[in-house]
N, C-alpha and C. Protein backbone atom coordinates (compact mmCIF):
# COMPACT_ATOMS: atom_id res chain seq x y z
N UNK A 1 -96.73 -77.47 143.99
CA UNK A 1 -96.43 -78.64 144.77
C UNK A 1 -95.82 -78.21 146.11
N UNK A 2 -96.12 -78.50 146.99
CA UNK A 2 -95.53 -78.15 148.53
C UNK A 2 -94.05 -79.00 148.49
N UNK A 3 -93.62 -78.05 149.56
CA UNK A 3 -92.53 -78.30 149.13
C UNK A 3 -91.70 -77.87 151.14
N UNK A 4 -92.59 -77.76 151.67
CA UNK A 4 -92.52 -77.52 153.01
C UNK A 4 -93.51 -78.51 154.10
N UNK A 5 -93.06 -78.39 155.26
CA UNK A 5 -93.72 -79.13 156.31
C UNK A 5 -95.24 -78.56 156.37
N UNK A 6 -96.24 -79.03 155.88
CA UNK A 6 -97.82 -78.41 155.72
C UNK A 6 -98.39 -78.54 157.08
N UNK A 7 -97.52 -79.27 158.38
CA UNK A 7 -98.08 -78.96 159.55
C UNK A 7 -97.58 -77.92 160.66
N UNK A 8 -96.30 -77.31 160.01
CA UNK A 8 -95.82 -76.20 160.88
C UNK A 8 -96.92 -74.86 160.44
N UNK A 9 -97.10 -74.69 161.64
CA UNK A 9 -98.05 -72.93 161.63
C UNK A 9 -97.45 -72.56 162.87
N UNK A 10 -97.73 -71.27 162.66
CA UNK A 10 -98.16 -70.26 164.11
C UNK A 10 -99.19 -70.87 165.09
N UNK A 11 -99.17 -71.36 165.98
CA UNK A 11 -100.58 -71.68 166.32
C UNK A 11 -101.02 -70.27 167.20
N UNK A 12 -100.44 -68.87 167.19
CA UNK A 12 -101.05 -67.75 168.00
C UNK A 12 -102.05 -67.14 166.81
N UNK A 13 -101.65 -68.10 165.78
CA UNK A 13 -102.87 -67.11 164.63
C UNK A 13 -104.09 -67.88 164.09
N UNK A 14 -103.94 -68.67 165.34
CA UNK A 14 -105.50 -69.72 165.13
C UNK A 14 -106.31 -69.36 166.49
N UNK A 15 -107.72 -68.94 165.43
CA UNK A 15 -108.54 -67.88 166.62
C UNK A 15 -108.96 -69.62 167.48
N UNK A 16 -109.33 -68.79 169.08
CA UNK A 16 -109.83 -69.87 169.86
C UNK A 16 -111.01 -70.70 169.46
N UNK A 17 -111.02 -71.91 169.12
CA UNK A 17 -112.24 -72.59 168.37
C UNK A 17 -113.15 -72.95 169.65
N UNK A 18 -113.20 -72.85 170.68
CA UNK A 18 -114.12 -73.60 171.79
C UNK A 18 -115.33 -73.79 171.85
N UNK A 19 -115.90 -72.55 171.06
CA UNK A 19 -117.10 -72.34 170.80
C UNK A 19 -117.72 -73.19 169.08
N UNK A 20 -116.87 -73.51 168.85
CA UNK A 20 -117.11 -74.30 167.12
C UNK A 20 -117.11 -75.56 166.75
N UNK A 21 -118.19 -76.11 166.09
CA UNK A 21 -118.60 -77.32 165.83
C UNK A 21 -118.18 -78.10 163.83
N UNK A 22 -118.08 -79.12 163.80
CA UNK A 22 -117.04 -79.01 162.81
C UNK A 22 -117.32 -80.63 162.28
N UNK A 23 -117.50 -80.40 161.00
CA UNK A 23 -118.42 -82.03 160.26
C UNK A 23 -116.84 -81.97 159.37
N UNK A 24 -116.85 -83.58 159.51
CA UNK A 24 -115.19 -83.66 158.55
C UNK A 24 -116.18 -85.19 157.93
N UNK A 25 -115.67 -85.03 156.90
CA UNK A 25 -116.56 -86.32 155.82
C UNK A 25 -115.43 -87.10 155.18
N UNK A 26 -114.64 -88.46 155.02
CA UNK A 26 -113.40 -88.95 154.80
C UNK A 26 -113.64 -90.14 153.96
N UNK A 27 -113.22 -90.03 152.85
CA UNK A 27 -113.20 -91.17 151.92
C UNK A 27 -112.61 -92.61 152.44
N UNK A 28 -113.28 -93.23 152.33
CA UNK A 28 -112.20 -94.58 152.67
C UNK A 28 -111.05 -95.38 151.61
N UNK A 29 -111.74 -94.79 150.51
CA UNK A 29 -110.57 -95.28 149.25
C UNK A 29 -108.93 -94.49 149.77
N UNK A 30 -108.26 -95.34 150.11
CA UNK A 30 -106.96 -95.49 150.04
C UNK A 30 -107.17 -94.78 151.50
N UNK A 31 -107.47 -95.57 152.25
CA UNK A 31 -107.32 -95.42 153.67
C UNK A 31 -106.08 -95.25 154.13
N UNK A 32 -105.18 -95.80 154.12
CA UNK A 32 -103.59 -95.68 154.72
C UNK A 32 -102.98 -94.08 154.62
N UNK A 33 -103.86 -93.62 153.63
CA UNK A 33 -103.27 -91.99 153.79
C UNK A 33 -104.27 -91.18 154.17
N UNK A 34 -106.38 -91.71 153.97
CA UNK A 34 -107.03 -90.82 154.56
C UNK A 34 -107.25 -90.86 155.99
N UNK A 35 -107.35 -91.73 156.55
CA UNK A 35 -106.97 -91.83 157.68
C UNK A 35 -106.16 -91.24 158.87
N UNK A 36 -105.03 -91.21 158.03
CA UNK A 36 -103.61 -90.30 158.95
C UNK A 36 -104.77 -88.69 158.46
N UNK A 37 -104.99 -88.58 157.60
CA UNK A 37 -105.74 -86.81 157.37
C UNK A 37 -106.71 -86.75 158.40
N UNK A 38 -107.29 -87.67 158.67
CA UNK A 38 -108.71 -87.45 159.68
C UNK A 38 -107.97 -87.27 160.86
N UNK A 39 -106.95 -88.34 161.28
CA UNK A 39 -106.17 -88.30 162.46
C UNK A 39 -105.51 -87.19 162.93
N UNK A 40 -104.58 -86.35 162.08
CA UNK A 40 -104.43 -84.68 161.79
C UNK A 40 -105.32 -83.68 162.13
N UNK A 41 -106.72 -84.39 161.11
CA UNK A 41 -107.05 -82.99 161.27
C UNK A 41 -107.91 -82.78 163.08
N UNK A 42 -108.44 -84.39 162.91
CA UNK A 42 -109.33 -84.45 164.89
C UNK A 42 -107.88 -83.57 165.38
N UNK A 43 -106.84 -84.20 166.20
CA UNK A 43 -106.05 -83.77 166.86
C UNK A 43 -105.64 -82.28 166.40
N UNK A 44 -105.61 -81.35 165.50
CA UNK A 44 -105.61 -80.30 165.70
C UNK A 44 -106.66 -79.44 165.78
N UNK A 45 -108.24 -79.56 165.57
CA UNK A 45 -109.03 -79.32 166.11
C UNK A 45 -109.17 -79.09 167.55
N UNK A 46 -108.87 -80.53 168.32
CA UNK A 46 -108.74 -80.08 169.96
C UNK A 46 -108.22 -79.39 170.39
N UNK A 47 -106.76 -79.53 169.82
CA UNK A 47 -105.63 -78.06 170.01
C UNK A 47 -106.02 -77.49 170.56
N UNK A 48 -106.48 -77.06 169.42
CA UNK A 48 -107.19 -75.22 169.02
C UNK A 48 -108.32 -75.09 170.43
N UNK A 49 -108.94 -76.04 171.44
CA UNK A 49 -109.81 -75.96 171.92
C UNK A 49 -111.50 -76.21 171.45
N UNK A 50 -111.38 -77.43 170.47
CA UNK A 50 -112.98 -77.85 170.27
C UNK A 50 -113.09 -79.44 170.63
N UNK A 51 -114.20 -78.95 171.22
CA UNK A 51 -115.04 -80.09 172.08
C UNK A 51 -114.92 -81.51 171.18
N UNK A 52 -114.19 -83.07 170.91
CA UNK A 52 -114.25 -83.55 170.60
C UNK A 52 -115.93 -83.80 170.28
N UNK A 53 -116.93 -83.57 171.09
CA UNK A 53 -118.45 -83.95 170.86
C UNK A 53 -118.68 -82.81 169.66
N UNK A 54 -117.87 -82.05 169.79
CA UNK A 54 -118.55 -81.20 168.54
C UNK A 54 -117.58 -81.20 167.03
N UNK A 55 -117.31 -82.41 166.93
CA UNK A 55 -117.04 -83.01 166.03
C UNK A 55 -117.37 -84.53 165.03
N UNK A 56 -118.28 -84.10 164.21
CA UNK A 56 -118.91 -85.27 163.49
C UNK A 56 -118.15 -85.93 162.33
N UNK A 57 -117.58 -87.45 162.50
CA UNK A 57 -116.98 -87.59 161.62
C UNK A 57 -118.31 -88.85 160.66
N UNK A 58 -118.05 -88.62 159.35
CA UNK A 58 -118.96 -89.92 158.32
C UNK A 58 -117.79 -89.84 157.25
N UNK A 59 -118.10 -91.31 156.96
CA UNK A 59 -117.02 -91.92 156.22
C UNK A 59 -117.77 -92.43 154.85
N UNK A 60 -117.50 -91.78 153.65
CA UNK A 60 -117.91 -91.86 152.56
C UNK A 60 -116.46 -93.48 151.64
N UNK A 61 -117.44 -93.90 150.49
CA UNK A 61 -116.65 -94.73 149.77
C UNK A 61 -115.05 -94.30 149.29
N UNK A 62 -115.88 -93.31 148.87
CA UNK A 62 -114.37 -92.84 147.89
C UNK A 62 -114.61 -90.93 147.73
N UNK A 63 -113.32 -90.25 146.85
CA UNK A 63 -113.49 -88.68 146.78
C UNK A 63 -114.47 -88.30 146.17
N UNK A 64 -115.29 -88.67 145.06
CA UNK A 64 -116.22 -88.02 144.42
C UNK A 64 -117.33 -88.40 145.28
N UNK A 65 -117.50 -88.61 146.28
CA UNK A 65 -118.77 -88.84 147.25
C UNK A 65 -118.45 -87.81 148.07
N UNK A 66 -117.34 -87.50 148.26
CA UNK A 66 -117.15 -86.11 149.44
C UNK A 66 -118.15 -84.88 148.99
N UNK A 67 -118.42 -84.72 148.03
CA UNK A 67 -119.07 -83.46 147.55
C UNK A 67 -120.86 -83.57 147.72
N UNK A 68 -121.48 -84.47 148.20
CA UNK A 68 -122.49 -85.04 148.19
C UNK A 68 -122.67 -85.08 149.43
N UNK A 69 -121.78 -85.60 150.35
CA UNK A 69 -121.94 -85.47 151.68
C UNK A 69 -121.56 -84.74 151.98
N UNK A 70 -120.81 -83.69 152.05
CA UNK A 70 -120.53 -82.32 152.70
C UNK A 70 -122.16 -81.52 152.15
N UNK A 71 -122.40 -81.55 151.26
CA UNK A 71 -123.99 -80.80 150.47
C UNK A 71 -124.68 -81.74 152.16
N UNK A 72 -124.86 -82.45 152.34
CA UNK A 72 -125.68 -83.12 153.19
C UNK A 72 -125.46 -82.75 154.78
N UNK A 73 -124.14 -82.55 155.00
CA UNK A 73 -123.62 -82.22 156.13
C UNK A 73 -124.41 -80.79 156.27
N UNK A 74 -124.30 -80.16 155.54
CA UNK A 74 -124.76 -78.79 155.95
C UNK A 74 -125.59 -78.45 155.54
N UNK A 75 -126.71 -79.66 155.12
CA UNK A 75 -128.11 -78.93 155.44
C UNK A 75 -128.86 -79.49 156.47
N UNK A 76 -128.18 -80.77 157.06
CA UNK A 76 -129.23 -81.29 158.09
C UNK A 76 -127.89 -81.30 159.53
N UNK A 77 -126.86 -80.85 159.54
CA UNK A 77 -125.93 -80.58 160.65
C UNK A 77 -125.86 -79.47 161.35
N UNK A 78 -125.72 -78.96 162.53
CA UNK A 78 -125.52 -77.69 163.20
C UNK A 78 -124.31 -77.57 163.32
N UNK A 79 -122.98 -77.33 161.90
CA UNK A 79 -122.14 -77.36 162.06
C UNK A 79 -121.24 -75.80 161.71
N UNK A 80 -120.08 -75.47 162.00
CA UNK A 80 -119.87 -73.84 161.98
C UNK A 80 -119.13 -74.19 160.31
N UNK A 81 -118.05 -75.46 160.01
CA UNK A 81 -117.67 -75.67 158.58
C UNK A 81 -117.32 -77.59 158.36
N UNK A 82 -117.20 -77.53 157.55
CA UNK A 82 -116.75 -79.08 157.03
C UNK A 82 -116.00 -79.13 156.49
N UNK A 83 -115.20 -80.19 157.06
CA UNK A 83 -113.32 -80.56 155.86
C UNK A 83 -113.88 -82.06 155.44
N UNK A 84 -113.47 -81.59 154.34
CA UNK A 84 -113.76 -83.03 153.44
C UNK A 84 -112.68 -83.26 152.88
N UNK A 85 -112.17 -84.55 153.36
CA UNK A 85 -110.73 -85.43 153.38
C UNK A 85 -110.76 -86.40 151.96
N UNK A 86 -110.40 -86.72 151.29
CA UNK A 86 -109.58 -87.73 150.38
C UNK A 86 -108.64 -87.70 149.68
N UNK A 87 -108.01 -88.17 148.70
CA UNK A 87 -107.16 -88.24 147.96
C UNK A 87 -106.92 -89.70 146.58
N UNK A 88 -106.52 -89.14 146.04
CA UNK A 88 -106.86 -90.03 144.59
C UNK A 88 -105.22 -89.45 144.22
N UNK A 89 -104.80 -91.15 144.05
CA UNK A 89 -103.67 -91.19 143.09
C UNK A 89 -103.74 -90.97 141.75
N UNK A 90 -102.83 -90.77 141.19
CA UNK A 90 -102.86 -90.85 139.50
C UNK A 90 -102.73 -92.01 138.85
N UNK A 91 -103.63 -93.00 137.74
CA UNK A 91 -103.16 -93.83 137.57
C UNK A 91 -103.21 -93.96 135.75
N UNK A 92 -103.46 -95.09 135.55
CA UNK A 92 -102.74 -95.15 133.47
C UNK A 92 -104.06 -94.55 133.07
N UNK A 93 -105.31 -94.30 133.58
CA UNK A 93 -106.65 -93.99 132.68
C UNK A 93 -106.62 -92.56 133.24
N UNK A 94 -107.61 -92.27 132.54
CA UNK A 94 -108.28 -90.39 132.90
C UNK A 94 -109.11 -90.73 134.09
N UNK A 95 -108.99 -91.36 134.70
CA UNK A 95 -110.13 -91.60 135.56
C UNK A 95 -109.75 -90.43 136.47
N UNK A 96 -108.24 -90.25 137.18
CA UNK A 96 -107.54 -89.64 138.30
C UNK A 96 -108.61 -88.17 137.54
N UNK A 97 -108.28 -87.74 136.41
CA UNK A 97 -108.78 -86.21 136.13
C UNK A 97 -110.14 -86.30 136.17
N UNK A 98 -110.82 -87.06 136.02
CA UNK A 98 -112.08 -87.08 136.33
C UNK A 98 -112.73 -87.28 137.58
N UNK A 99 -112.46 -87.95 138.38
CA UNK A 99 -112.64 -87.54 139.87
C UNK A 99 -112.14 -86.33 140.41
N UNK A 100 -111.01 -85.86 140.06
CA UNK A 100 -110.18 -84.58 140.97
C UNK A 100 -111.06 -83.81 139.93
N UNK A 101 -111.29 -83.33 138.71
CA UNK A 101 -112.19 -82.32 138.30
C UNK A 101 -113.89 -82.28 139.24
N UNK A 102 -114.06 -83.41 139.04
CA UNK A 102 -115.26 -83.03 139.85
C UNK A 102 -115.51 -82.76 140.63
N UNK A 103 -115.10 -83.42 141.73
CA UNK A 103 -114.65 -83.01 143.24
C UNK A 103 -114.33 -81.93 143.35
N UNK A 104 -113.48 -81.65 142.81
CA UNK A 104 -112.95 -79.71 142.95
C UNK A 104 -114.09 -78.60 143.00
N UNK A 105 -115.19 -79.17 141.43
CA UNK A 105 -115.84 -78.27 141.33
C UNK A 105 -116.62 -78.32 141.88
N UNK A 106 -117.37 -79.26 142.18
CA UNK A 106 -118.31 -79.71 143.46
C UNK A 106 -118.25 -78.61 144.71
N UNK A 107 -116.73 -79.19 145.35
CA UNK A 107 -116.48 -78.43 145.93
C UNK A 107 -116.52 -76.94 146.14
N UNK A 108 -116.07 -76.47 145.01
CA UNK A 108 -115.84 -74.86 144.62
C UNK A 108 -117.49 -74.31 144.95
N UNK A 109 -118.36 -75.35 143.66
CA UNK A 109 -119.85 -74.76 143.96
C UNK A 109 -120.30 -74.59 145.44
N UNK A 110 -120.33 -75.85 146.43
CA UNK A 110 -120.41 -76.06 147.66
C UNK A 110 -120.34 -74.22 148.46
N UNK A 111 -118.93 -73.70 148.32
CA UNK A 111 -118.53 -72.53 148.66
C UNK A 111 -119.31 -71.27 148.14
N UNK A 112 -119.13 -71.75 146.80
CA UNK A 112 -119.88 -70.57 146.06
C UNK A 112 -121.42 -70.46 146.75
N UNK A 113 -121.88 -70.86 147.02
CA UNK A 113 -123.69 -71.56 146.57
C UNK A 113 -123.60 -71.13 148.55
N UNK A 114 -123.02 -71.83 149.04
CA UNK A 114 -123.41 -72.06 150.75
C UNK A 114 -123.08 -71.44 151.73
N UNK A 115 -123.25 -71.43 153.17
CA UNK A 115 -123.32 -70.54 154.43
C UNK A 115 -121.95 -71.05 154.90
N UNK A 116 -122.18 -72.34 154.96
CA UNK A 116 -121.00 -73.20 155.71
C UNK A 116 -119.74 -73.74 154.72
N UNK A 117 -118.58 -73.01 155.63
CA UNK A 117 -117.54 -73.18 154.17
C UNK A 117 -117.20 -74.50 154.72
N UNK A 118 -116.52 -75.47 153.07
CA UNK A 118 -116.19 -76.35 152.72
C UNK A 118 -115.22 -76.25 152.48
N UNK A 119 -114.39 -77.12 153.64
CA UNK A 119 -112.50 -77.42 153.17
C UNK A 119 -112.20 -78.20 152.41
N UNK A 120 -111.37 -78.20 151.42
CA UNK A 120 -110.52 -78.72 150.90
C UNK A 120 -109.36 -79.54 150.63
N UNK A 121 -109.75 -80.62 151.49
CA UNK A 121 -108.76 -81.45 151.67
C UNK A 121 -108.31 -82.37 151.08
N UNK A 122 -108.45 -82.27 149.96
CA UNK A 122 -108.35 -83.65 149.15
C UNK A 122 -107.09 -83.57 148.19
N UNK A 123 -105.84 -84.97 148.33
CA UNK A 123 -104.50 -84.65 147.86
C UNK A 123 -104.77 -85.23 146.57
N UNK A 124 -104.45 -84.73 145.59
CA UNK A 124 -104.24 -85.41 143.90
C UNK A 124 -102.77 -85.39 143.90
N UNK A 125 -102.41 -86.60 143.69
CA UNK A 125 -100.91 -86.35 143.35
C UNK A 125 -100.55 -87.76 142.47
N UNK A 126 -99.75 -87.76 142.34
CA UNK A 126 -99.14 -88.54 140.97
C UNK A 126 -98.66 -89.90 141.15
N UNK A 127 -98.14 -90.43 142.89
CA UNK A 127 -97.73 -91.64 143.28
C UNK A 127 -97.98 -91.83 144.55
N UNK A 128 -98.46 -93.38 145.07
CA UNK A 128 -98.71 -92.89 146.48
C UNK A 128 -97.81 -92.38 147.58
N UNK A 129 -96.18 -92.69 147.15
CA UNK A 129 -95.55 -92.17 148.23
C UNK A 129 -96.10 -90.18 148.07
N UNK A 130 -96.11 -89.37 147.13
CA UNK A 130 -96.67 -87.98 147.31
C UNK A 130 -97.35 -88.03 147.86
N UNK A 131 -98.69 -88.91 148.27
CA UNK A 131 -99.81 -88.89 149.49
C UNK A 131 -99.43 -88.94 150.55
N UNK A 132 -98.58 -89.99 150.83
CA UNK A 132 -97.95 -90.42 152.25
C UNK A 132 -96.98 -89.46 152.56
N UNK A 133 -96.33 -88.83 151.62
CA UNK A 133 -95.39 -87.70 152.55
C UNK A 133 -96.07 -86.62 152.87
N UNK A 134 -97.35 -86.52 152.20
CA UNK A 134 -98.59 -85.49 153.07
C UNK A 134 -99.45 -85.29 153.88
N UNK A 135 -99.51 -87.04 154.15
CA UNK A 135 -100.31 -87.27 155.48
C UNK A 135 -99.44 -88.05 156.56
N UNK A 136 -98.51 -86.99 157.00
CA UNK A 136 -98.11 -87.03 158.24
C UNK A 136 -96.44 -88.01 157.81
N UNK A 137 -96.48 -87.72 156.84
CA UNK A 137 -94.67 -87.98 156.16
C UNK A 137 -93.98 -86.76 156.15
N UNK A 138 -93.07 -86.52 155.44
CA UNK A 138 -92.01 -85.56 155.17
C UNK A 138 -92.40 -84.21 155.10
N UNK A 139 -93.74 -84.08 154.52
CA UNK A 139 -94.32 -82.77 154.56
C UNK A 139 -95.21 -82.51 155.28
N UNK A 140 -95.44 -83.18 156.20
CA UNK A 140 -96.28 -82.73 157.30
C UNK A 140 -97.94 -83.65 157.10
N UNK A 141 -98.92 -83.19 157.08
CA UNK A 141 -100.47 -83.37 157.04
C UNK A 141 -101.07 -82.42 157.05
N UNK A 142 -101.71 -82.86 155.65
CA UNK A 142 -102.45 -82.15 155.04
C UNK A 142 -103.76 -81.57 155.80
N UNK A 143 -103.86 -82.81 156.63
CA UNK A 143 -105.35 -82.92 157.56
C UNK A 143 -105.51 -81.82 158.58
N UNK A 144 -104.22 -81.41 159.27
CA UNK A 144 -103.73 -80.31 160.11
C UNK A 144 -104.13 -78.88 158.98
N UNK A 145 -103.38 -78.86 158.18
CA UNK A 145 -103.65 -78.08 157.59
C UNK A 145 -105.53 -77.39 156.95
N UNK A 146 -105.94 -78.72 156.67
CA UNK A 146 -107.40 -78.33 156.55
C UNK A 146 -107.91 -78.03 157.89
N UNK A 147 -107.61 -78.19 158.69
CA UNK A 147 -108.34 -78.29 160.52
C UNK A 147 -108.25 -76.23 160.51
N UNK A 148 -106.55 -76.08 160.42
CA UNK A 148 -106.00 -74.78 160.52
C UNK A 148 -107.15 -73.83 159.61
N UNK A 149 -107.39 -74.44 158.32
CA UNK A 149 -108.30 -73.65 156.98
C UNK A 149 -109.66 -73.22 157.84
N UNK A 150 -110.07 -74.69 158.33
CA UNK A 150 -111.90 -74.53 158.99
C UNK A 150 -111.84 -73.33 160.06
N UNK A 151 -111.05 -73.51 161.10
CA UNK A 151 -110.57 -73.27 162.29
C UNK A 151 -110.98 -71.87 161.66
N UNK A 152 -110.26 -71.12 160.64
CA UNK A 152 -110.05 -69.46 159.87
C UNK A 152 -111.05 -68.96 159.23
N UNK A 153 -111.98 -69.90 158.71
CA UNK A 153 -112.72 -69.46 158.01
C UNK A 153 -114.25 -69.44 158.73
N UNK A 154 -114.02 -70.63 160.08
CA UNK A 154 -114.92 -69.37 160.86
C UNK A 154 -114.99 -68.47 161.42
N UNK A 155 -114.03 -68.40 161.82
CA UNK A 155 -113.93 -66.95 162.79
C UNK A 155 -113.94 -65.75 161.35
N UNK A 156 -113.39 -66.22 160.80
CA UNK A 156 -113.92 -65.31 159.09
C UNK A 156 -115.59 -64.73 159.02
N UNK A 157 -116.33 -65.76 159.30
CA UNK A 157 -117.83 -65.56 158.86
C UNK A 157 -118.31 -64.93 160.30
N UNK A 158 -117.68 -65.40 161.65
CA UNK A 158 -118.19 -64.73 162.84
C UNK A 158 -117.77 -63.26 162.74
N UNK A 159 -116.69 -62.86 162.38
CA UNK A 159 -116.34 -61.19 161.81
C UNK A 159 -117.05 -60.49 161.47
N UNK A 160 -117.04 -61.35 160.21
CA UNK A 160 -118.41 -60.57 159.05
C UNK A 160 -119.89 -60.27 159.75
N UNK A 161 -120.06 -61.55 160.09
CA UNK A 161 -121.80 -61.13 160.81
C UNK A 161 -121.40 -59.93 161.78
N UNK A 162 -120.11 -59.95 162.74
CA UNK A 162 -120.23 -59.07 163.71
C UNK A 162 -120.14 -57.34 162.56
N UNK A 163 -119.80 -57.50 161.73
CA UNK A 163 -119.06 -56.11 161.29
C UNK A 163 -120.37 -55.30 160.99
């Protein structure tokens, strides 16, 4: 469980993005906290120096659709990675473990399987104030934090090809 501000970084250890294009896919279920994540993560994207035009945002129903559209994002997008935003409270049914299992693995495969890495942005937590102190409450935003992940993990894959 975090337990720190998830939007304090270094920003000298975020390579220059200027050159990088960047698909973010955002659930609309429980908007009041995905929202502030999209809002996070756009604004630290520019930061870093990327072209608001080279940023595609699509807005899916809910989290278990994120894994479907990120698969989609990157086969018909010219994008360098994708953060895929939601979050799912916990509630009295298994439903919460059954969306966050899938999604995860979805996700995980996404990485495993593909060219273009897939962020991880999606908060599971137990009440909605734990969401809200992660998107841009007490612990910062999460959304920053996935921006910071994409931001690393290309210049990760531009390395590699160069090495």
């Amino acid at each position: 469980m975090a337990t720190i501000d998830l939007s304090k970084y270094d920003s000298n250890s975020v390579p220059n993005a200027s050159e990088m294009a960047f698909g973010i896919v955002v659930s609309d279920w429980n908007s009041d906290v995905t929202f502030k994540l999209l809002e996070g993560a756009q604004e630290t994207l520019i930061k870093h120096g990327v072209d608001p035009e080279n940023v595609c945002v699509f807005h899916v129903p809910g989290s278990f659709e994120l894994v479907y559209a990120s698969k989609r994002m990157g086969d018909e997008l010219d994008v360098d990675a994708i953060i895929a935003l939601g979050c799912v409270v916990r509630g009295g049914t298994p439903h919460f473990d059954y969306v966050c299992q899938g999604t995860t693995n979805g996700i995980s495969q996404l990485n495993a399987e593909g060219k273009v890495p897939v962020i991880f942005g999606l908060l599971t937590t137990d009440d909605m104030q734990q969401s809200l102190d992660r998107a841009g409450g007490v612990l910062g935003n999460k959304g920053v934090e996935a921006a910071i992940t994409a931001i690393k993990m290309v210049d990760f894959n531009k390395k590699l090809l160069e090495y």
